[in-house]
Every structure is written in structure tokens, then in C-alpha cells.
Protein backbone atom coordinates (compact mmCIF):
# COMPACT_ATOMS: atom_id res chain seq x y z
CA UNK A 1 -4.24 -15.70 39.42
CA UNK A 2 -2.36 -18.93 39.28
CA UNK A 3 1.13 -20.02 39.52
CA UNK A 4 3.26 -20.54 36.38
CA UNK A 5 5.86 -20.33 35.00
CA UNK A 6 9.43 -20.85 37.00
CA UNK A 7 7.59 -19.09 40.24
CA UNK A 8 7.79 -21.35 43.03
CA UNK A 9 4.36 -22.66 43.78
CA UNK A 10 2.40 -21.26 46.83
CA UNK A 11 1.71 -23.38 49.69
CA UNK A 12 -1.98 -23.51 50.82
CA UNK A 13 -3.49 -25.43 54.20
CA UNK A 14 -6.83 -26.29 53.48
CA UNK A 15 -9.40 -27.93 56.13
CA UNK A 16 -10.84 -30.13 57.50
CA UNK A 17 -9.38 -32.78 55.03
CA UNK A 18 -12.65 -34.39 55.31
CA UNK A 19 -14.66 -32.18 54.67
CA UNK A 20 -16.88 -32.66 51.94
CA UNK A 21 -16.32 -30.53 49.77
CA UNK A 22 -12.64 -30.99 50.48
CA UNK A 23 -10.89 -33.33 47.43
CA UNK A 24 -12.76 -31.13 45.03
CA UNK A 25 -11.30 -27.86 46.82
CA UNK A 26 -7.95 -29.74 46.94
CA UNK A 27 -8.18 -30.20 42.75
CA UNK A 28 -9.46 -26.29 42.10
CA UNK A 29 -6.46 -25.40 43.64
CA UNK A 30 -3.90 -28.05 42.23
CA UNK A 31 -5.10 -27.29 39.19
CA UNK A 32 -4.41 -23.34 39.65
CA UNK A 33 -0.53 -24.24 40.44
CA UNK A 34 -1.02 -24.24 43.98
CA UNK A 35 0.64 -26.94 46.65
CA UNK A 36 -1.99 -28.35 49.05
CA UNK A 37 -1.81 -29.25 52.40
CA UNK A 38 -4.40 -30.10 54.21
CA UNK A 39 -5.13 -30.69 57.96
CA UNK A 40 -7.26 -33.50 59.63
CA UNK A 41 -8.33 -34.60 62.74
CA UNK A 42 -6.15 -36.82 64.19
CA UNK A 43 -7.54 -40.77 63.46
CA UNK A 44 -10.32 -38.89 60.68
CA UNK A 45 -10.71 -41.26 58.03
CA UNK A 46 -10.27 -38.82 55.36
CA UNK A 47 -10.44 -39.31 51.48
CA UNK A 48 -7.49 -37.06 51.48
CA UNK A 49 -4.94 -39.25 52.84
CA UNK A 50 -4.99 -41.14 49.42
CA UNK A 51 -4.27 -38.45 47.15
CA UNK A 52 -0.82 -38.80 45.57
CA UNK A 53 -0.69 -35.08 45.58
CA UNK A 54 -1.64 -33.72 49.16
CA UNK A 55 0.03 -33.60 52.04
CA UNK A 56 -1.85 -34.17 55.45
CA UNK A 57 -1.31 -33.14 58.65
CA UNK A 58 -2.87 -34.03 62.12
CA UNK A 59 -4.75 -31.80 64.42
CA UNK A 60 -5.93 -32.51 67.75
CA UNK A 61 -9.85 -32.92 68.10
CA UNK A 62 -11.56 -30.40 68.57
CA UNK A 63 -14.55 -32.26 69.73
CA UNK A 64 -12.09 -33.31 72.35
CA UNK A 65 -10.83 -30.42 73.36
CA UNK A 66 -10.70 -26.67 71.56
CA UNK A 67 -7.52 -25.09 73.15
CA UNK A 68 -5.10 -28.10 72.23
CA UNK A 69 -6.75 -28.08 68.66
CA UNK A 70 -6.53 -24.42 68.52
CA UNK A 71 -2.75 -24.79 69.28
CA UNK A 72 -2.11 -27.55 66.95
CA UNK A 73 -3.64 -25.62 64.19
CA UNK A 74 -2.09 -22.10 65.02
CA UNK A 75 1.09 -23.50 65.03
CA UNK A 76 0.84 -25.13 61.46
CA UNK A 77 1.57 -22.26 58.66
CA UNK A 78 5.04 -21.75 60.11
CA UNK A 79 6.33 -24.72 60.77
CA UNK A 80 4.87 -25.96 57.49
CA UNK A 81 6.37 -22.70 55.48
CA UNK A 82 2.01 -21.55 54.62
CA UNK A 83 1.09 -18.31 54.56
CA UNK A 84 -2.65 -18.65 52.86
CA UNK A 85 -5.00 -21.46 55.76
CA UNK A 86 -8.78 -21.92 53.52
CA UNK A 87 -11.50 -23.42 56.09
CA UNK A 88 -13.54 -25.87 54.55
CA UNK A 89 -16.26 -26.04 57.14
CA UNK A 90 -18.33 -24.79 59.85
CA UNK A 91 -15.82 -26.05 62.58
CA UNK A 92 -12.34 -25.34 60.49
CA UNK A 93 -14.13 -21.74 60.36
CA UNK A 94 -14.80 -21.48 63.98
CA UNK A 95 -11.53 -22.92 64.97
CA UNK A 96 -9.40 -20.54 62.66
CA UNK A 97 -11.41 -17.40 65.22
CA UNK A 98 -9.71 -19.49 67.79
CA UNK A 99 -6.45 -19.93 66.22
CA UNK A 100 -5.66 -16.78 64.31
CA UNK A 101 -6.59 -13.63 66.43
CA UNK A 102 -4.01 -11.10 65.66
CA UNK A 103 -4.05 -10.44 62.01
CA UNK A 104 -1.16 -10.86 58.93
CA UNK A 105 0.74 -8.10 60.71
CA UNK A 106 0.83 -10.57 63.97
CA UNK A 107 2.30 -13.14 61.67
CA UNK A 108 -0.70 -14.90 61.42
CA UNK A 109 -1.72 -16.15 57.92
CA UNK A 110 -3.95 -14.91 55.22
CA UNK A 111 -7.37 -16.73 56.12
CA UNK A 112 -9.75 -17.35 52.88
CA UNK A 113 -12.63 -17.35 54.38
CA UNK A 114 -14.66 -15.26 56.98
CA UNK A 115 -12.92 -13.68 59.75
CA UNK A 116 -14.16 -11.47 62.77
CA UNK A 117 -18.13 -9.87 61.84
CA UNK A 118 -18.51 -12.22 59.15
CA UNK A 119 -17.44 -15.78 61.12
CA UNK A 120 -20.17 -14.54 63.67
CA UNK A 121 -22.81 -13.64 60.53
CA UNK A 122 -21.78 -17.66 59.23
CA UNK A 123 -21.94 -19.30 63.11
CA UNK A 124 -25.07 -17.51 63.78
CA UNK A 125 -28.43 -18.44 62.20
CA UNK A 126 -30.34 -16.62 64.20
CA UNK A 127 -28.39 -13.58 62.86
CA UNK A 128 -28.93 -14.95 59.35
CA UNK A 129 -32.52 -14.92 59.17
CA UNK A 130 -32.48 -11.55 60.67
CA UNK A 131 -30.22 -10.16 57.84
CA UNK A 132 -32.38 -11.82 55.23
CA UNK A 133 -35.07 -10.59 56.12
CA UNK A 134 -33.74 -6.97 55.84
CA UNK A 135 -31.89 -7.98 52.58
CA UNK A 136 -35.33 -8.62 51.42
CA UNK A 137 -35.93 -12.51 50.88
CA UNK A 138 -38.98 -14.33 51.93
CA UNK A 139 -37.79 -16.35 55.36
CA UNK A 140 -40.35 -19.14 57.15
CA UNK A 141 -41.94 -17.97 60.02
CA UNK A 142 -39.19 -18.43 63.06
CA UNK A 143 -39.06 -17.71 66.70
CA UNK A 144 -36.94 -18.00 69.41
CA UNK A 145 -37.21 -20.79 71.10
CA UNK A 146 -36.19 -23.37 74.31
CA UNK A 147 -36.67 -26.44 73.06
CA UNK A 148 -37.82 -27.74 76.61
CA UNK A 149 -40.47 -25.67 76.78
CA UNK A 150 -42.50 -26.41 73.63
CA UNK A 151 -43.62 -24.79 70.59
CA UNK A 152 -45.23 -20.86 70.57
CA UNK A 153 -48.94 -20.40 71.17
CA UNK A 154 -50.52 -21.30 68.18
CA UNK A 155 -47.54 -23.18 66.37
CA UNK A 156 -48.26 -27.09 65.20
CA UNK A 157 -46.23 -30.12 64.83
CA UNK A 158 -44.20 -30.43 62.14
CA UNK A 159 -41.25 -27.90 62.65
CA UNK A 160 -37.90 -27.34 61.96
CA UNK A 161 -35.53 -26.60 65.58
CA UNK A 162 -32.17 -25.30 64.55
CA UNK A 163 -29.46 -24.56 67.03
CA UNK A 164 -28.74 -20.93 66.47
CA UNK A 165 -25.24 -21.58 66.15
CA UNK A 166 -23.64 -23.77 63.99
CA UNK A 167 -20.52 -24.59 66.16
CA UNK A 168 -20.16 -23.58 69.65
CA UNK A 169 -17.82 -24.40 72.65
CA UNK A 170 -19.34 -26.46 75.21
CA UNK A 171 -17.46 -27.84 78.27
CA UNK A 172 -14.02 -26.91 76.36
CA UNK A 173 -15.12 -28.75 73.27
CA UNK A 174 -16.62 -27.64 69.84
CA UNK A 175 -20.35 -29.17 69.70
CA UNK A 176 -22.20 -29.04 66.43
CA UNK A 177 -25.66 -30.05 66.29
CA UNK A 178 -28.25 -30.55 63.29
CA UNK A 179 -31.54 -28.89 62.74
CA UNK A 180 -33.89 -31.52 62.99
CA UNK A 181 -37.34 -32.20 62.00
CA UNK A 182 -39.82 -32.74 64.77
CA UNK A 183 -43.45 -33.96 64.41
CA UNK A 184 -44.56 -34.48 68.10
CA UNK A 185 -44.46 -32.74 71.21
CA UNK A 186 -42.74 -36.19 72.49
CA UNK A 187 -39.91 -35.95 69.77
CA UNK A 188 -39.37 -32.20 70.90
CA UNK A 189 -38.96 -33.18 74.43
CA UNK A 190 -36.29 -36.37 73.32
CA UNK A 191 -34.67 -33.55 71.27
CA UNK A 192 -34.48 -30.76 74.27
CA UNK A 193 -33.00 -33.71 76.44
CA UNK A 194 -30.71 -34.47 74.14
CA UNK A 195 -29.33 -31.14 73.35
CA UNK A 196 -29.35 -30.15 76.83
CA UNK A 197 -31.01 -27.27 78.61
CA UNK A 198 -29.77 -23.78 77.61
CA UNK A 199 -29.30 -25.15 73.99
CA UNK A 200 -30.05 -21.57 71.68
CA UNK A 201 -32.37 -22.78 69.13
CA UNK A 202 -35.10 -21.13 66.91
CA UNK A 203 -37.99 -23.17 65.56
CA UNK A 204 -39.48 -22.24 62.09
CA UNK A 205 -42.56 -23.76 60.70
CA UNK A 206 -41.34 -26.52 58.21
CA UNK A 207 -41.63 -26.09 54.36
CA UNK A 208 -42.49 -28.36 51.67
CA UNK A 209 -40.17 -27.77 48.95
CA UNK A 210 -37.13 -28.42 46.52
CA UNK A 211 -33.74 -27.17 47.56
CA UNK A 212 -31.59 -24.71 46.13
CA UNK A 213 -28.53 -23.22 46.20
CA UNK A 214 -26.94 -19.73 44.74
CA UNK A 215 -23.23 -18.99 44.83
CA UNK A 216 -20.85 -16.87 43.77
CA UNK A 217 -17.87 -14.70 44.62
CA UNK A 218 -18.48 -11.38 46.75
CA UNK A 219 -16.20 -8.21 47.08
CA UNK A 220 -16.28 -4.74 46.92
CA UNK A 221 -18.30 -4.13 43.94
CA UNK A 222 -20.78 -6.49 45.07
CA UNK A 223 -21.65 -10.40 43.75
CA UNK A 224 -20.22 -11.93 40.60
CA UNK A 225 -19.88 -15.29 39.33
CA UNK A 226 -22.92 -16.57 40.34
CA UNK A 227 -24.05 -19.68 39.55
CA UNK A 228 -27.05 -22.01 41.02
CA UNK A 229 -28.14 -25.45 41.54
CA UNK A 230 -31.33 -27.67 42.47
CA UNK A 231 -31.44 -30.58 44.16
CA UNK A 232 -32.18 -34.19 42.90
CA UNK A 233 -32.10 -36.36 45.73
CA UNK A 234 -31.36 -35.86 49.24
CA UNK A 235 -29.16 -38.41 50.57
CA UNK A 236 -32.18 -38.65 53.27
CA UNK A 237 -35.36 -37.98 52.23
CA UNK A 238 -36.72 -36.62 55.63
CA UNK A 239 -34.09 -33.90 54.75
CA UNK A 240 -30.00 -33.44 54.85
CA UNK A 241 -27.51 -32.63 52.04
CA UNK A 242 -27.56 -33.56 48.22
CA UNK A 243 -26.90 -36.97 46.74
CA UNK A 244 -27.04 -35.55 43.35
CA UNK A 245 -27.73 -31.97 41.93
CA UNK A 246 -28.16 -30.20 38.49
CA UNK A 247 -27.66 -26.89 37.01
CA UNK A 248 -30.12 -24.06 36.49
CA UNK A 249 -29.99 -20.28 35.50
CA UNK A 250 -29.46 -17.83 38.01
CA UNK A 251 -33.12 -16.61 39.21
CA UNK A 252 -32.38 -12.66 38.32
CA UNK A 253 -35.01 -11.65 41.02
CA UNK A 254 -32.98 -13.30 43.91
CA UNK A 255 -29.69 -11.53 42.87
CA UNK A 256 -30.50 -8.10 44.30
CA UNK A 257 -31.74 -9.22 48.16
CA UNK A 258 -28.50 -11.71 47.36
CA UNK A 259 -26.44 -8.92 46.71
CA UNK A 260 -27.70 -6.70 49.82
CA UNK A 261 -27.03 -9.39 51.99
CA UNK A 262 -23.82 -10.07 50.90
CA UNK A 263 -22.63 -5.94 50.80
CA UNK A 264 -24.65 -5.16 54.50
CA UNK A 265 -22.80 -7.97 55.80
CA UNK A 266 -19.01 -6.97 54.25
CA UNK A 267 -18.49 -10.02 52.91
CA UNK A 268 -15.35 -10.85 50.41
CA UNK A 269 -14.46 -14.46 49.26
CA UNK A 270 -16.76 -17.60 48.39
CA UNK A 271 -20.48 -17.66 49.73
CA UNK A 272 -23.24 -20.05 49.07
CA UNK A 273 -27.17 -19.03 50.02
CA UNK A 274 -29.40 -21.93 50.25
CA UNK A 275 -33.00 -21.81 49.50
CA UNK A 276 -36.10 -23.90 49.70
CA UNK A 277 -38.60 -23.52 46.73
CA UNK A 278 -42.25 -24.12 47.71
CA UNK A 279 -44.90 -26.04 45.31
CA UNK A 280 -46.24 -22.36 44.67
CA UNK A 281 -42.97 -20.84 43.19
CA UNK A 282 -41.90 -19.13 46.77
CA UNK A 283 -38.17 -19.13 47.24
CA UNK A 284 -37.56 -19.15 51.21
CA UNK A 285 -33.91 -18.17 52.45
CA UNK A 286 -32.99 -21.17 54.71
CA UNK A 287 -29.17 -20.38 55.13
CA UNK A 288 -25.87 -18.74 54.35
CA UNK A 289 -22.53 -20.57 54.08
CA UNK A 290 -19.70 -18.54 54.29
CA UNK A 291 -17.16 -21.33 53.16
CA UNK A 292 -16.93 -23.91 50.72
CA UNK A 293 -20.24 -26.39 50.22
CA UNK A 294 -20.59 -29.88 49.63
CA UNK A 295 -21.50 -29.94 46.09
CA UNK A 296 -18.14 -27.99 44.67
CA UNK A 297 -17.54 -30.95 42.18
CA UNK A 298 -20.83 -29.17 40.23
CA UNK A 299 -19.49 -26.00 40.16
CA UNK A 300 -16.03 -27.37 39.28
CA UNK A 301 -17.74 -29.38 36.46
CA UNK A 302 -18.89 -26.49 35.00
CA UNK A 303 -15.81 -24.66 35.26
CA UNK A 304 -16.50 -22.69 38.02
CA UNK A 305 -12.93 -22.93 39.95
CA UNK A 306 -14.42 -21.16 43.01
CA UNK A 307 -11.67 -22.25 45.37
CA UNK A 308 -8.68 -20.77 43.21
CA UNK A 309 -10.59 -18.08 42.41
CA UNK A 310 -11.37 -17.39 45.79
CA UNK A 311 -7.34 -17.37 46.86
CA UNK A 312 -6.54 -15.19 43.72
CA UNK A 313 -9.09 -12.52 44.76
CA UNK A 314 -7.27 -12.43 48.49
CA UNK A 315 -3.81 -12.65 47.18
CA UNK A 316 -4.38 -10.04 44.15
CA UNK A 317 -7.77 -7.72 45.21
CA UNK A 318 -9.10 -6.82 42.21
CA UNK A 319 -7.80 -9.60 40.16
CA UNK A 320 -9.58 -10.26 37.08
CA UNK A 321 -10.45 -13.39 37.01
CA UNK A 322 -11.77 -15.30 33.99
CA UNK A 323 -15.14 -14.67 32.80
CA UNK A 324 -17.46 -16.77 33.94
CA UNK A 325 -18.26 -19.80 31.35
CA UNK A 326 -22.61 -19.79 30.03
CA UNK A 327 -25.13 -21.60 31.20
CA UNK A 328 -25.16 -25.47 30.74
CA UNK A 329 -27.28 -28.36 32.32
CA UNK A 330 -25.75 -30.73 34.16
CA UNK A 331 -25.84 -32.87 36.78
CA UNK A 332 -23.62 -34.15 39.43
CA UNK A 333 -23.95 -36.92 41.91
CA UNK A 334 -22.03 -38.75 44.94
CA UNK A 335 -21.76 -42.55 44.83
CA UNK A 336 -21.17 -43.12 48.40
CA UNK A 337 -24.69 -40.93 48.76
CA UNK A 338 -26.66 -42.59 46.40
CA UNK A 339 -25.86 -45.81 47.89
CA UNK A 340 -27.42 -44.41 51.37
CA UNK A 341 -30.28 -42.91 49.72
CA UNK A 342 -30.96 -46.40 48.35
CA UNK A 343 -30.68 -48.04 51.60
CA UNK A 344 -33.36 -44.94 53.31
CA UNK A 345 -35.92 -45.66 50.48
CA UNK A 346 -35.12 -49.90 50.96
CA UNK A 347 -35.81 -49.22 55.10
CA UNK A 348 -39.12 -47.70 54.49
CA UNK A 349 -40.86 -44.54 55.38
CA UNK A 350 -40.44 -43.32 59.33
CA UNK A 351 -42.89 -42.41 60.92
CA UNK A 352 -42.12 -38.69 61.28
CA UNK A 353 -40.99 -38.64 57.67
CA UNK A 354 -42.62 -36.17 55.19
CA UNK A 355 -45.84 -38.15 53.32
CA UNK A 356 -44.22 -37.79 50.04
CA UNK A 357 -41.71 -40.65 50.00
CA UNK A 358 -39.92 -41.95 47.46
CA UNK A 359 -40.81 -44.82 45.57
CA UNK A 360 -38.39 -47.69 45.61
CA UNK A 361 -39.16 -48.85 41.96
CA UNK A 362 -39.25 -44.88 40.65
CA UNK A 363 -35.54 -44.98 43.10
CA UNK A 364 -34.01 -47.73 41.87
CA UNK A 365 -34.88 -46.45 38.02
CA UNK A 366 -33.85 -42.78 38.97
CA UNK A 367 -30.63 -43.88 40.16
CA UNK A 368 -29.49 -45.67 37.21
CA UNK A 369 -26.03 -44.24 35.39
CA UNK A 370 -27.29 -41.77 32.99
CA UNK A 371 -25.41 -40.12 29.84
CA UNK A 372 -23.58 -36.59 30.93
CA UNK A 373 -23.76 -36.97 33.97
CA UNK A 374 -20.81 -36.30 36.47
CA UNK A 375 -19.36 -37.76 39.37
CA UNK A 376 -18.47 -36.07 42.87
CA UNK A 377 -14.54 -36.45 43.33
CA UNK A 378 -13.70 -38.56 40.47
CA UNK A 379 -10.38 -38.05 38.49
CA UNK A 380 -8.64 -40.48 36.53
CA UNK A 381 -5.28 -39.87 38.57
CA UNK A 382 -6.45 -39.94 41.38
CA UNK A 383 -9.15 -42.72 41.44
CA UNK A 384 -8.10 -43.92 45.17
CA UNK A 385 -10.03 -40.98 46.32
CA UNK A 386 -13.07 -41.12 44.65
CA UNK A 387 -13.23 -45.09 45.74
CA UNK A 388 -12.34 -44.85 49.18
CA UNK A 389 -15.32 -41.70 49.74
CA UNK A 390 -17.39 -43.75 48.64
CA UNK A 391 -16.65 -46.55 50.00
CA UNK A 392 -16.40 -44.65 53.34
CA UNK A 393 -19.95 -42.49 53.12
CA UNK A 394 -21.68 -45.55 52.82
CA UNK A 395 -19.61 -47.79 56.10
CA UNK A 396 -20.17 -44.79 57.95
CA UNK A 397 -24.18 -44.30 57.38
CA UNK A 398 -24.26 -47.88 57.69
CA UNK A 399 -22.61 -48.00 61.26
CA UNK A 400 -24.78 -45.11 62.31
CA UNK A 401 -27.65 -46.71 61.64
CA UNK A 402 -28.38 -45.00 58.68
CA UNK A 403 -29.75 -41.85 60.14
């Protein structure tokens, strides 16, 4: 469903404005007829702010403080004239729990995303693993775990310690930390310190493998729309998100445990489950994201408009939507990540890193501009955005040390 016509256009508050995934969510829905808004953190240096065709608006922090951003956000679809709020990522999901509590018939707005059981089921990964697991998908060995205390009996070095939630309160502000991958008993003792005792974590025995992705739409009638990815390149190679992706077909004998995941856990709306693919053809479940993921712009290039598909479905249930377009390879890549990959591979292999690392000769030739491929956020009227990302993704690696 899209706006046309002389119908006035429908306001929509997307966020975090810089998010990744955000400027491609902004165009899905531009290019459906909707108005965009989108909220930031106040001082966030978002790509955002340069579109022509988006309006942002400041929040508070809420990494300084969860009740004044809760406020600041709560109070935005009415004095803005919104009635649909789409969170682009973990926090903008956990703050909209904290910001929209009674419903549409409290006057709160229509949230595109997950609300109530399914915000926990997307915070939780502790609770993910458990549903996968009973969906049916192959899951690396886990346990519970304090990550002061060292690994279980008969566990060795490398593993993977996630903090079972993906944003949490802590002292009156949100906290988000990142799995990480630890190698020694010494890096698991810098990493307990550093999270801080009481930290909720599970450890899982760490993979060798190629990520991948599967996404779709869910409702009542189950998945639809699916699509999937692999990735390239990481923009690290010891392990974080995509600096460029491709294409592939749907593997048909993931789509049923997908599909029993998705109806066990109620879900409605946009959902993305990422996987690891061994060397010997095993798929392991690693996550589910309930809310928009980083590499949209594939999707979009493919003309998958998940994001104004997604609104349609919660405006009009049961709106058909058009059929999904076939199969076709193609692959998508960020600038501003490519860049940092470069600069990993141009550092040199960590210590802790995995042993296969990059090349930089095989790099340097991989990342060359190749024919049909796609870029992350580009659009010829709005080319400010895609610049300043870019630009952006790289300063900020760089000031961070690059990992």
C-alpha cells in the first residue's frame, strides 16, 4: 500500500537516524509516498541530516540517561502530527518498550516493529538460541556463563561471549555491548572487567564459517518474501558486520525451522535470521533481528521494498503486496566499510585474530570497482548522503582505533 493520488501523504518517524540501515529505510519509504521523519540523538552525526527530503529531530541520549530519552521520544508523534514510529535498531526498539506502553487506544502510535513478547524474544539472545533450537536449526554449543569466572569444564579458548541482552538499562542508561571473540583466559578476564560483574552473558564455542542472512516478511499465514544473502567481506575480519554482500537462493531446507520460529514466537512485520555456514555445509543459527538490518540497500536493490512493505502490512493487514521479483545475483557494498576493511588487512593480523587472514594483495584486487555491482546508500539526488557515510564510517573507525 502506498500513497497516491491526491491523499495526503502519511507521516512516518523512523529511528535512530543513524542507524545503518537508516537512509536506505528512509528511500523504501519515500519512494512508497510516505513523509519521513526521523529522530537522532542529539549531537549524532547522522547521514540523515543531509537528505533534502527528511526531516530530523533530536532526542536526548539514551546512553545518557533512559527516562529523559524515553520522554523526548514519547512525546514526538503528537507534536510532530505521526501516527506510524519504525525502530531501526536494537536501542530505538528497546526505547520504543520504554516510550510507548499503553497501546493505539492510549494514543500511542502504531509501532512497526516488535512490541511486548516479541521486543523481549529480539533483546534476549539467550531466549533466541533457546527458540531455535526448538524451531529446529542447528545452534553452536552455548552455556550460561559469568564471564569472571571462566569457561565450563572442558571448554577451550577460542569462544564467542555474548551479552544475553542486546540493550539493557544500567545505572539509568541504555548499555549495549558486543559479543566478542576471546582466545585466552587473560582476554576473558580483561573482558569480565570490562563489562562488569553481573554482566548476563552466554559463551558458545566459536565457528569457522561464512555468514548469512535470511529475511522476509512474517504474519499470520506464516513467512513470505524471503530473500537471502552471503557475505563478502567483513568490515573486520576477526568478525563484525558486512562490507559488501551478494545474493543467493533461498536454502528451501531452512524455511520450515525459519517459519516455526517465526509463528511460535507471534511475530508480524520485518525479521532477519542470521546464520553462520561451516566449511562442511552446516548452517548454525547465530541470531534473530527483529528490525531493520544493515544491508537493506541489497534487498532494496533487488526490489525488495521491505520497509514500505512492512508499514503497508500494519496499516492494511492482509494487504497484498506485490509479488516478490526472481532470483538475481548481485552484490552490494559500503564505501565507508571497504575503506576500514582495507586499513584492518594494511594493520596486519592480531594476535587473537582467526589464522585465515586476508591477503593484502588478494584485498586490494578484491576490492577493486567491479561491473553490476551496487552501492550502499547511493542515489543520484541525494549524493550528500552517500558521501558524507562514507566519509563518516571511515573518521569514525579511524578515531577508534580501528577496532
Amino acid at each position: 500500500m502506498a500513497v497516491t493520488g491526491d491523499q495526503p501523504a502519511t507521516r512516518v518517524l523512523i529511528g535512530f537516524a543513524e542507524a545503518l540501515a537508516a537512509p536506505e529505510v528512509a528511500a523504501s519509504l519515500l519512494g512508497a509516498g510516505y513523509e519521513v521523519v526521523a529522530f537522532t540523538r542529539r549531537s549524532a552525526h547522522a547521514a540523515l541530516r543531509h537528505h533534502s527530503r527528511v526531516e530530523t529531530v533530536d532526542v536526548p541520549s539514551p546512553e545518557e540517561g533512559v527516562a529523559a530519552a524515553a520522554d523526548g521520544l514519547a512525546a514526538l508523534p503528537a507534536r510532530l502530527g505521526i501516527g506510524i514510529v519504525v525502530p531501526l535498531d536494537d536501542p530505538s526498539v528497546w526505547l520504543c518498550q520504554r516510550a510507548f506502553t499503553r497501546g493505539r487506544a492510549g494514543g500511542d502510535p502504531l509501532i512497526v516493529g516488535p512490541m511486548g513478547p516479541q521486543a523481549e524474544l529480539a533483546m534476549d539472545k539467550r531466549a533466541q538460541l533457546v527458540a531455535a533450537e526448538a524451531a529446529g536449526f542447528t545452534v553452536p554449543a552455548w552455556a550460561d556463563v559469568d564471564p569472571g569466572a571462566g569457561l565450563p569444564p572442558s571448554w577451550a579458548f577460542p569462544v564467542v561471549v555474548k551479552p544475553i541482552l542486546a540493550a539493557e538499562e544500567h545505572d539509568g542508561r541504555l548499555r549495549r555491548l558486543s559479543p566478542r571473540l576471546v582466545g585466552s583466559a587473560a582476554e576473558l578476564e580483561d573482558l569480565a572487567a570490562s563489562w562488569g560483574s553481573g554482566t548476563k552473558a552466554v559463551v558458545q564455542r566459536w565457528v569457522e564459517g561464512r555468514g548469512e542472512g535470511i529475511f522476509g516478511l512474517a504474519d499470520w499465514s506464516g513467512v513470505h518474501h524471503t530473500s537471502a544473502h552471503v557475505r563478502v567481506r567483513m568490515m573486520n575480519p576477526s568478525g563484525s558486520g558486512s562490507s559488501a554482500c551478494a545474493s543467493a537462493p533461498v536454502p528451501g531446507d531452512l524455511l520450515p525451522p525459519v517459519d516455526r520460529l517465526m509463528k511460535n514466537a507471534g511475530w508480524t512485520g520485518m525479521f532477519m535470521v542470521e546464520l553462520l555456514r561451516a566449511p562442511d555445509g552446516t548452517a548454525y543459527f547465530m541470531e534473530l533481528n527483529g528490525r531493520s538490518w544493515g544491508s537493506m540497500a541489497l534487498a532494496r536493490r533487488l526490489g525488495l521494498e521491505y520497509p514500505a512493505w512492512a508499514v503497508a502490512g500494519a496499516l492494511q493487514p492482509g494487504a497484498e503486496l506485490p509479488p516478490p521479483p526472481p532470483f538475481r545475483a548481485l552484490t552490494c557494498r559500503h564505501l565507508g566499510r571497504e575503506l576500514v576493511h582495507l586499513l584492518f588487512i594494511l594493520r596486519g593480523r592480531p594476535a587473537s585474530a582467526p589464522l585465515h587472514w586476508p591477503a593484502r594483495g588478494r584485498t586490494l584486487l578484491d576490492l577493486r570497482p567491479a561491473r553490476g555491482q551496487r552501492w550502499y546508500n547511493w542515489s543520484r539526488r541525494h549524493p550528500a548522503v552517500f558521501l558524507y557515510d562514507s566519509w563518516r564510517t571511515v573518521f569514525d573507525q579511524v578515531k577508534g582505533g580501528t577496532g
